[in-house]
Protein backbone atom coordinates (compact mmCIF):
# COMPACT_ATOMS: atom_id res chain seq x y z
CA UNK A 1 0.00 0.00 0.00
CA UNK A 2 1.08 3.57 -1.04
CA UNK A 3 2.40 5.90 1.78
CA UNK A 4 0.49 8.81 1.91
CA UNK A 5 3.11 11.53 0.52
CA UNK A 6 4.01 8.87 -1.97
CA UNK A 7 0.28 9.30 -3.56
CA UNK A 8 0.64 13.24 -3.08
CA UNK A 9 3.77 12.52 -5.06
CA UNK A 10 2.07 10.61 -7.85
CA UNK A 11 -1.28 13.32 -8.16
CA UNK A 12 1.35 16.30 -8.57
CA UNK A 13 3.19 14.56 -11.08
CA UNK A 14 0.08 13.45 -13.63
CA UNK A 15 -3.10 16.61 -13.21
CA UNK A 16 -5.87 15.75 -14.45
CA UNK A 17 -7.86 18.27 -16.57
CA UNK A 18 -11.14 17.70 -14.73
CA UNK A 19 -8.97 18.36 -11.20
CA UNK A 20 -8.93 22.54 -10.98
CA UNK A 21 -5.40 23.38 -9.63
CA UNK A 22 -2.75 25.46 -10.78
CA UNK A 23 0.61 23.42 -11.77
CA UNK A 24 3.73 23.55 -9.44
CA UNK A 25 6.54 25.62 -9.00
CA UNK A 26 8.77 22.73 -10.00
CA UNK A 27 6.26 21.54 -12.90
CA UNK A 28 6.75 25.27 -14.28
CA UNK A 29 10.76 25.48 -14.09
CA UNK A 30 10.62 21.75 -16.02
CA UNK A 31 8.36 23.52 -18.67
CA UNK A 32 9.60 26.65 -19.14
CA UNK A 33 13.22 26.98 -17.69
CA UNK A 34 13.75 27.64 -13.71
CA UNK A 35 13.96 31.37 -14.20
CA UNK A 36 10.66 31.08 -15.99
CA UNK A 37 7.72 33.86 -14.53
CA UNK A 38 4.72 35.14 -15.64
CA UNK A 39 6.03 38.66 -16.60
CA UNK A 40 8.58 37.29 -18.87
CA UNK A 41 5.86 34.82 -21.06
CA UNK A 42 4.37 36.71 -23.80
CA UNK A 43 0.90 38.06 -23.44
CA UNK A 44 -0.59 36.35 -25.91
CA UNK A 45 -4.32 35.84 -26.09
CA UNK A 46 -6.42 32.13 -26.06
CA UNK A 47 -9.47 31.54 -26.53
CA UNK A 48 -11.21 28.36 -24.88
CA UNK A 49 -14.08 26.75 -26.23
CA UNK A 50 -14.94 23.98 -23.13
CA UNK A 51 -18.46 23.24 -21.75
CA UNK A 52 -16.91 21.15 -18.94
CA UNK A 53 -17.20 23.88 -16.15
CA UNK A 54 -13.96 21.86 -14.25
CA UNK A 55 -11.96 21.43 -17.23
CA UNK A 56 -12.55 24.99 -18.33
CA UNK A 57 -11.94 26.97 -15.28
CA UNK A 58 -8.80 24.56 -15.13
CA UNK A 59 -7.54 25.55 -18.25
CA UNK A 60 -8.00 28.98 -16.89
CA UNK A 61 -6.80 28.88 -13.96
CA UNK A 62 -3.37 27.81 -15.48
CA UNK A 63 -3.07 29.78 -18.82
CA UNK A 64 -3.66 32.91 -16.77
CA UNK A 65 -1.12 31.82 -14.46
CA UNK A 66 1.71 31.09 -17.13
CA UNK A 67 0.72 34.77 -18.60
CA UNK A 68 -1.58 34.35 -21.20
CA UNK A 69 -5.03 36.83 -21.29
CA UNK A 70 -8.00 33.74 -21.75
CA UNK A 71 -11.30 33.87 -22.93
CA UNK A 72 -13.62 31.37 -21.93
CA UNK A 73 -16.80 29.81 -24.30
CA UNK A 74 -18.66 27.72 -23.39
CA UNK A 75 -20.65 26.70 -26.57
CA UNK A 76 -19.97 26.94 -30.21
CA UNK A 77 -22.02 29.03 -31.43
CA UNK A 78 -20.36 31.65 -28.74
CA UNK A 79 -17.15 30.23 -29.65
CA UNK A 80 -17.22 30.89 -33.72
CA UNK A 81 -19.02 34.56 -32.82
CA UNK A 82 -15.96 35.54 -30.38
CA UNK A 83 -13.32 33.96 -33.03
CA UNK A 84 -14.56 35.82 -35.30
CA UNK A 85 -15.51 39.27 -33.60
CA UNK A 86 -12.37 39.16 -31.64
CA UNK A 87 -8.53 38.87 -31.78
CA UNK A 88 -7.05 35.47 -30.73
CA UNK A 89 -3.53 34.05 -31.53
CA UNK A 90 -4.89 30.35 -30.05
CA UNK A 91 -7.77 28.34 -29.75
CA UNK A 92 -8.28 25.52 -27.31
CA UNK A 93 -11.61 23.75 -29.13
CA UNK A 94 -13.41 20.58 -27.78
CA UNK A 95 -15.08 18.61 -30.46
CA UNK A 96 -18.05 17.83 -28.29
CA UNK A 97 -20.12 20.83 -27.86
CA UNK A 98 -23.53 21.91 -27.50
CA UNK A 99 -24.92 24.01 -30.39
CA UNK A 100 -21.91 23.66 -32.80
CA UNK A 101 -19.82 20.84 -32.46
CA UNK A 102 -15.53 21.31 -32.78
CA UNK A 103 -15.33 20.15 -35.82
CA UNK A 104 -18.26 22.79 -37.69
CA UNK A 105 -16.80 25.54 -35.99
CA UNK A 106 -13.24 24.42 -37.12
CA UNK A 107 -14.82 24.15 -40.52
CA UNK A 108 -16.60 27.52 -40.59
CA UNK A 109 -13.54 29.34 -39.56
CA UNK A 110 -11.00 28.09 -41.81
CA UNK A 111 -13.89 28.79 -44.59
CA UNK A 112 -13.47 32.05 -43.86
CA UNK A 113 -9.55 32.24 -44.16
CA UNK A 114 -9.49 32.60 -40.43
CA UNK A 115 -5.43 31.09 -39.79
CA UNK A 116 -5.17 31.09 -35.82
CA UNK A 117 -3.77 27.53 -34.59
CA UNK A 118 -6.37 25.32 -33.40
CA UNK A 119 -5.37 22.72 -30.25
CA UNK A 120 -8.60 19.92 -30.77
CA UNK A 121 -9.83 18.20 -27.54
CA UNK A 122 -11.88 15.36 -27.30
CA UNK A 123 -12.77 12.71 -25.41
CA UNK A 124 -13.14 9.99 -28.19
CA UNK A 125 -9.55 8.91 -28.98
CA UNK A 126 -10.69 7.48 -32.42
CA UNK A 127 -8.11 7.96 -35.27
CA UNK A 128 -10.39 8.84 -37.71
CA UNK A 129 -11.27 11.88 -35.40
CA UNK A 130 -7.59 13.03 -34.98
CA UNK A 131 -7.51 12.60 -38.87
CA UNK A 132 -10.63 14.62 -39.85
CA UNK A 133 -9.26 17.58 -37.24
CA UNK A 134 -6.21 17.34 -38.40
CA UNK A 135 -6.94 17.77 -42.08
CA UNK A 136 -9.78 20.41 -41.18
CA UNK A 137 -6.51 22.52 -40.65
CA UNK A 138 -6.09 22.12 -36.44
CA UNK A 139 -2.26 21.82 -35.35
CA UNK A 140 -2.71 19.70 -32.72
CA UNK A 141 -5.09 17.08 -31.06
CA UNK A 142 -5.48 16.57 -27.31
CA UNK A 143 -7.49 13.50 -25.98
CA UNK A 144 -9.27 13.70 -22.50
CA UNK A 145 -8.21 13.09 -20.16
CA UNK A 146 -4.67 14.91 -20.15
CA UNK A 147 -2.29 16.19 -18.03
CA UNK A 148 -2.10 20.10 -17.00
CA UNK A 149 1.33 20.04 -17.57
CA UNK A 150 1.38 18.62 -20.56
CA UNK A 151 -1.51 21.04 -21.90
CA UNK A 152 0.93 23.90 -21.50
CA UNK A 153 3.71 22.70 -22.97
CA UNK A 154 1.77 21.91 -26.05
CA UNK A 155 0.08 25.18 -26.18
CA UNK A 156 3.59 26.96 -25.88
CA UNK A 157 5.05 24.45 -28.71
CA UNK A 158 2.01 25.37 -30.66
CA UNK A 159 2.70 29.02 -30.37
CA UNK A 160 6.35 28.73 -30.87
CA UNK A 161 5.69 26.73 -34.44
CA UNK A 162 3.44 29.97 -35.23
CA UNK A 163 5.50 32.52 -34.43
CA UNK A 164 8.54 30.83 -36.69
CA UNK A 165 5.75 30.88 -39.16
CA UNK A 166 5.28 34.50 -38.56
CA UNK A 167 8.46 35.81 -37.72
CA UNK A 168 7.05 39.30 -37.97
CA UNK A 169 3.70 38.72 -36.80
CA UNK A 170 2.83 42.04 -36.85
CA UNK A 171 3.42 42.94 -40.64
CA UNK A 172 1.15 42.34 -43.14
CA UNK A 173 1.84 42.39 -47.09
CA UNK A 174 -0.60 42.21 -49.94
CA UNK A 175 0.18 43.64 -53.01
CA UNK A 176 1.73 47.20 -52.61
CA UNK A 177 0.48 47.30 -49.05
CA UNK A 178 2.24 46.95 -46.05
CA UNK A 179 0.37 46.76 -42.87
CA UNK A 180 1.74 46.68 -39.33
CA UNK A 181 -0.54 45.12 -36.55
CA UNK A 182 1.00 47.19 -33.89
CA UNK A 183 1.57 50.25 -34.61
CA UNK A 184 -1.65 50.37 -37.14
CA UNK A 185 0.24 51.79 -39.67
CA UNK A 186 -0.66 51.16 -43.68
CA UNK A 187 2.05 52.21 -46.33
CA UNK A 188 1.38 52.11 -49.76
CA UNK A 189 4.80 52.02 -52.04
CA UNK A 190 6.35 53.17 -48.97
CA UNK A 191 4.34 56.27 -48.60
CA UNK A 192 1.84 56.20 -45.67
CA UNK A 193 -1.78 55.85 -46.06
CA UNK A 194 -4.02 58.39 -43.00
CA UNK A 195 -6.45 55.24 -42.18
CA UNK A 196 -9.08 55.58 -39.54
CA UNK A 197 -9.25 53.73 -36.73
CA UNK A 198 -12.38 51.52 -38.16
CA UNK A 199 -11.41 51.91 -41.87
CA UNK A 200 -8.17 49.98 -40.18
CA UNK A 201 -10.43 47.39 -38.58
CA UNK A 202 -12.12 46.75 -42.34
CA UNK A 203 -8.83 46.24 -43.74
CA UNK A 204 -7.35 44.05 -41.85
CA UNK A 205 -10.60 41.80 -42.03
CA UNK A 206 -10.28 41.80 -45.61
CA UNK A 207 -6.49 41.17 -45.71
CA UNK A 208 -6.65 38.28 -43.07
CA UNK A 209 -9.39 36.52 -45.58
CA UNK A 210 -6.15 35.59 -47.12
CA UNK A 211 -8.70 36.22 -50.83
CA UNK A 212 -11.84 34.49 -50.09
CA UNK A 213 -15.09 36.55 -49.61
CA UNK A 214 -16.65 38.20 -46.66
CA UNK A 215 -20.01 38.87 -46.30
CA UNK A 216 -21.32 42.02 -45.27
CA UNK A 217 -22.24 40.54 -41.94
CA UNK A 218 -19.25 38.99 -41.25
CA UNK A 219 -16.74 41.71 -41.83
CA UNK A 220 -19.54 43.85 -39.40
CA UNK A 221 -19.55 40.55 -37.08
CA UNK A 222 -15.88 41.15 -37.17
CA UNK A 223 -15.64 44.61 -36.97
CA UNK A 224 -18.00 45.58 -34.78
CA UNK A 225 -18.95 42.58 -32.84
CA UNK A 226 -21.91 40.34 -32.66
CA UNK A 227 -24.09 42.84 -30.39
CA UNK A 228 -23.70 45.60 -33.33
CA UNK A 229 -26.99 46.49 -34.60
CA UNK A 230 -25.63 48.98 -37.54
CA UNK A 231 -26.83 48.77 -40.78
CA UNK A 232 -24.84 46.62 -43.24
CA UNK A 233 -24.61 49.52 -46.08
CA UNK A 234 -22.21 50.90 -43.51
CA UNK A 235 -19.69 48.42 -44.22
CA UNK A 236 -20.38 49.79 -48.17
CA UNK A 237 -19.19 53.19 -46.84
CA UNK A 238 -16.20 51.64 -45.86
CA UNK A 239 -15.03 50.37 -49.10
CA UNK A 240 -16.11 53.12 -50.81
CA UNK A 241 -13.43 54.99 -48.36
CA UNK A 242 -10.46 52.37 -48.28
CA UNK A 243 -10.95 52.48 -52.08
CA UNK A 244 -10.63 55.88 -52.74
CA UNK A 245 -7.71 55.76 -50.96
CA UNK A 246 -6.07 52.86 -51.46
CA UNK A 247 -7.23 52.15 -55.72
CA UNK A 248 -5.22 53.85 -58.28
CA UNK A 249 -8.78 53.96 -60.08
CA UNK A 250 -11.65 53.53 -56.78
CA UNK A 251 -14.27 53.59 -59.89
CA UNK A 252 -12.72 49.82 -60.96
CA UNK A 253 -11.06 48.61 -58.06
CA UNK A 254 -8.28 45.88 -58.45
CA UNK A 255 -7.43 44.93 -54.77
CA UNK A 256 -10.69 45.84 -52.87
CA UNK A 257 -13.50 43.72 -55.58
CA UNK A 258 -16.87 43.63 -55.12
CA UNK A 259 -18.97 40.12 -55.68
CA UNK A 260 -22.26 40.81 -56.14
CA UNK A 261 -24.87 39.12 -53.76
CA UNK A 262 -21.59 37.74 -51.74
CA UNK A 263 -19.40 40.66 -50.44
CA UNK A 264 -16.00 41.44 -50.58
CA UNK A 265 -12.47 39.94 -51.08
CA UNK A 266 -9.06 41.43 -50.98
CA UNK A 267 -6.97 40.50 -53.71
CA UNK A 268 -3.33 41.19 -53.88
């Protein structure tokens, strides 16, 4: 029979996803280095899409601990609407949830050009379920139930792949454009373009498509958020602006092309 700090020994070295705690000091250091903190891991932004109230507040619990700003869904529907209204440079998805399962939201959002890496969940261990995520364009595939530890280390992994990806995560080119995330700058040929703040926002949607078209309700989804109750002609006020100042000739427009009864699409 175990000794009783033998089994304390054995929980702290396997945590269980369902068990809320926040990993070790000793867990972190074997992670992330022993001078490892939370001020010096990047803030980089998650979203979780759990209905398991324990595994989600665990998940949490921990990412917020290692540094990372985490929002929490609980259903897909609320998942796709905050993926897409929002800003995210992860997603933590679980296959099974209520009101759009993993893999529809998956599919939706890579239908749309969204490029974020995807970390799958699931209970079912199934290869042909690791497969069809996998190919639906997730970078990794998790099966319940898993270790804390072993969570974090794959989401860091996952955003270390990304970010050699993306060296420069913050520039954008298309065409003649160059777009910088952070500083929200826009240069055309070098010279820069006087954006506004929201004529920004519509770019950027339309760049990030990577070329496939956006309703007028999603870029305003986007945009604006789900709660916005505007008018979708707005978002033809828009264009109408970014072309005039980004077309050599906003009358036919090359980059920024209308496709009637669709939407929109940026092409480079």
């Amino acid at each position: 029979m175990k000794r009783a700090n033998q089994e304390e020994d054995d929980d702290a070295a396997t945590p269980s996803a369902g068990a809320v705690r926040r990993i070790t000091g000793a867990e972190r250091a074997s992670l992330f280095g022993a001078g490892a903190s939370r001020g010096q891991l990047p803030a980089r932004r998650i979203l979780v899409v759990e209905d398991d109230d324990s595994i989600a507040m665990g998940l949490e619990m921990n990412l917020q601990a290692e540094g990372y700003q985490v929002t929490v869904a609980r259903d897909g529907e609320l998942g796709l609407s905050l993926a897409q209204s929002q800003s995210f440079d992860l997603l933590i998805l679980d296959l099974m949830l209520p009101r759009l399962n993993g893999f529809e939201l998956l599919r939706n959002l890579r239908a749309e050009g969204y490029m974020v890496p995807v970390i799958l969940l699931s209970a079912r261990g199934a290869e042909m379920d690791k497969v069809m995520g996998l190919e639906l364009g997730a970078e990794d595939y998790i099966t319940k139930p898993f270790g804390l530890a072993e969570m974090l280390a794959r989401v860091k992994a996952v955003l270390r792949r990304d970010a050699i990806a993306r060296p420069d995560g913050a520039a954008l080119r298309a065409g003649e454009l160059s777009i910088n995330r952070d500083t929200r700058e826009v240069r055309r040929g070098g010279a820069l373009v006087e954006l506004t703040a929201t004529e920004f926002d519509v770019l950027i949607c339309l760049v990030e498509a990577a070329g496939r078209v956006l309703s007028r309700e999603q870029i305003q989804g986007r945009v604006w958020g789900p709660a916005h109750h505007g008018t979708t002609r707005t978002i033809d006020n828009f264009i109408l602006q970014l072309r005039s100042k980004l077309e050599d000739n906003p009358a036919a427009p090359r980059h920024i092309v209308t496709v009637r009864g669709v939407g929109y699409r940026f092409v480079s």
